[in-house]
C-alpha atoms as a PDB file:
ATOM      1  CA  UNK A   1     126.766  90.014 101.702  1.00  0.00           C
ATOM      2  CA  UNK A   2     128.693  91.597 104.939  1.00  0.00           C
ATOM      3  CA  UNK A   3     131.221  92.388 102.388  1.00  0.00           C
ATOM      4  CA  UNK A   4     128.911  94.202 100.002  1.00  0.00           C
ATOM      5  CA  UNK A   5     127.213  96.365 102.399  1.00  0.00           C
ATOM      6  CA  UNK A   6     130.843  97.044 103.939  1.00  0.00           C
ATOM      7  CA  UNK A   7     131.831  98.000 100.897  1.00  0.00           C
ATOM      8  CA  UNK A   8     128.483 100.164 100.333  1.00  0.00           C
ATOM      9  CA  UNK A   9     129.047 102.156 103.552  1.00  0.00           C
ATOM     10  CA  UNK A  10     132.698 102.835 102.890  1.00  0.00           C
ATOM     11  CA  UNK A  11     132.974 104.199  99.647  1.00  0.00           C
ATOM     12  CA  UNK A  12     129.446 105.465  99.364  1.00  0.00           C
ATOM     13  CA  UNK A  13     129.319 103.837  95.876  1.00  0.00           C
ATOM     14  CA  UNK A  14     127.330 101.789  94.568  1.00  0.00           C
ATOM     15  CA  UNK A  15     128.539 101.025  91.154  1.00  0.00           C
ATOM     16  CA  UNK A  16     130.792  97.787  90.844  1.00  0.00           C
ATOM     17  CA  UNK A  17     130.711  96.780  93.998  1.00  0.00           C
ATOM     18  CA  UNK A  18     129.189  93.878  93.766  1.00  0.00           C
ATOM     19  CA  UNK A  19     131.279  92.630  90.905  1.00  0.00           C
ATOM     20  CA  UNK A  20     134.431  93.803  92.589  1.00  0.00           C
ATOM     21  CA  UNK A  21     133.466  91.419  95.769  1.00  0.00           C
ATOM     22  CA  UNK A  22     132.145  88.722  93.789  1.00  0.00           C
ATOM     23  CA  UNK A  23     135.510  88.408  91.970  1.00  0.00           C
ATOM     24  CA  UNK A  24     137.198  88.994  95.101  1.00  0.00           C
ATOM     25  CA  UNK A  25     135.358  85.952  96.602  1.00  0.00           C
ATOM     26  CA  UNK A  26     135.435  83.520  93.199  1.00  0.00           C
ATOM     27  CA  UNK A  27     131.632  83.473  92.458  1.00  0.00           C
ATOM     28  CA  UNK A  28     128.998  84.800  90.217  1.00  0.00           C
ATOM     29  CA  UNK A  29     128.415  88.345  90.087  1.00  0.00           C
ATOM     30  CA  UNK A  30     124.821  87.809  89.557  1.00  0.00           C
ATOM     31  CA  UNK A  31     124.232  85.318  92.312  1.00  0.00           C
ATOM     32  CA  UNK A  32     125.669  88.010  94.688  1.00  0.00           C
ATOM     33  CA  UNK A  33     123.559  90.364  93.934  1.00  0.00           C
ATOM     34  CA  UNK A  34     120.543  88.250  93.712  1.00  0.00           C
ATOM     35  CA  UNK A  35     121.593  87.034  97.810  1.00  0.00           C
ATOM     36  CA  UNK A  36     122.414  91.177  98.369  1.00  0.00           C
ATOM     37  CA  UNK A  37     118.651  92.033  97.189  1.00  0.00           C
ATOM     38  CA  UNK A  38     117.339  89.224  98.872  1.00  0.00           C
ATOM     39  CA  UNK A  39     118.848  90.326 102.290  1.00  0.00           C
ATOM     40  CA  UNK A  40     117.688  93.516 101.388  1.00  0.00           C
ATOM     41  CA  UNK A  41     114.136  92.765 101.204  1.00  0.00           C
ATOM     42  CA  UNK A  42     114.267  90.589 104.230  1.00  0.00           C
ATOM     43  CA  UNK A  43     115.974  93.627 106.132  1.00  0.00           C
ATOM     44  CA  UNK A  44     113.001  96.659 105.052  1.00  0.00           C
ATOM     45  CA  UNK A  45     115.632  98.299 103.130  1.00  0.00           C
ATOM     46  CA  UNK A  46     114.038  97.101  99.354  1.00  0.00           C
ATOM     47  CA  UNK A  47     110.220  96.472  98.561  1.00  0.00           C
ATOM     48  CA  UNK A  48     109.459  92.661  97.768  1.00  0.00           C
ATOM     49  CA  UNK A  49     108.751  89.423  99.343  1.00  0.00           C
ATOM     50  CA  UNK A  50     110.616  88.484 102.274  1.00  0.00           C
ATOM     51  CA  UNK A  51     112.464  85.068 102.616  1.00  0.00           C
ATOM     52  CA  UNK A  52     109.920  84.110 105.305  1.00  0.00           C
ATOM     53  CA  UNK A  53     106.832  85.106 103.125  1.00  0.00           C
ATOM     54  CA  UNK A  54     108.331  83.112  99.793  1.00  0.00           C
ATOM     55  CA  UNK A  55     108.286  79.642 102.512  1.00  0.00           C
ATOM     56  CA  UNK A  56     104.995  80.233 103.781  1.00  0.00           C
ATOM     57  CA  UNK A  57     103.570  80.836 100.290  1.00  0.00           C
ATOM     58  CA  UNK A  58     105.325  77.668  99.377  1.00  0.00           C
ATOM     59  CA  UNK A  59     103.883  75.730 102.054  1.00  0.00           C
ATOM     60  CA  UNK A  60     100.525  77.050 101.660  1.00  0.00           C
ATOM     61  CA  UNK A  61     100.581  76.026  97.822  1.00  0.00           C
ATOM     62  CA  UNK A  62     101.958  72.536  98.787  1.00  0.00           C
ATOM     63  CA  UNK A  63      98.621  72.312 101.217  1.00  0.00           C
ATOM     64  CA  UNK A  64      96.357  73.269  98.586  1.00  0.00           C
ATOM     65  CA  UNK A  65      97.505  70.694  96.211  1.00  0.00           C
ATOM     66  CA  UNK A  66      97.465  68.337  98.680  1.00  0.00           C
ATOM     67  CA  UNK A  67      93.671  68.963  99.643  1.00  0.00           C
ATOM     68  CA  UNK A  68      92.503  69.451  96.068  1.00  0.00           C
ATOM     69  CA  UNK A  69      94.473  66.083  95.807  1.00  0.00           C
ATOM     70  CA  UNK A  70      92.256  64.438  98.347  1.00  0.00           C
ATOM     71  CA  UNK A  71      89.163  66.018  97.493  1.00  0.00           C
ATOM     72  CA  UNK A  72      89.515  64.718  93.674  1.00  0.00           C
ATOM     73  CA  UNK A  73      89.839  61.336  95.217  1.00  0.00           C
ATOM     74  CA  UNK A  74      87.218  61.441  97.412  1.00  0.00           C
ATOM     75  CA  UNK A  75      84.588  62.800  94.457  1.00  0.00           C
ATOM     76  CA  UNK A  76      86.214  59.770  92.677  1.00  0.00           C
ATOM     77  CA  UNK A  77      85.298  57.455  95.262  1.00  0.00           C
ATOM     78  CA  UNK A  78      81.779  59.165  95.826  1.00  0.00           C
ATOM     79  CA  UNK A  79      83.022  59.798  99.593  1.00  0.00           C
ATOM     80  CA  UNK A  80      82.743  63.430  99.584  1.00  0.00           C
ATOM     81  CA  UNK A  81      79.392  64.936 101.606  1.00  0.00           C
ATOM     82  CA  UNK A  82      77.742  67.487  99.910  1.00  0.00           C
ATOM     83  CA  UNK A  83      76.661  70.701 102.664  1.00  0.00           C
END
């Protein structure tokens, strides 16, 4: 991504640059730029989620399951306490 944004303060240009490096560096043109707007967001630069937001989204879902998990069982098991 160094490359790109080198690349983007040199010449000004934005057009083709990410193909140009991607070739340059033997990968997938859309891959690059999918890493360049997701260092992008992470930096302020572009509107979207952040790298750190997407994880603790991630987590949080994996938490929820996990409690809606436990709560099913313990309805199941006719453990769960009313309030």
């Amino acid at each position: 991504m160094r490359m790109v944004f080198e690349a983007y303060d040199q010449g000004g240009e934005r057009h083709g640059v990410i193909s140009r490096v991607a070739s340059q560096l033997g990968i997938g043109s859309e891959s690059l730029r999918h890493w360049v707007r997701q260092a992008e967001v992470d930096g302020g630069r572009r509107p979207g989620t952040t790298s750190e937001d997407k994880l603790r989204i991630s987590q949080l879902e994996r938490e929820n399951r996990e409690l809606k998990r436990a709560n099913e069982m313990a309805v199941s098991t006719g453990q769960r306490n009313e309030l």
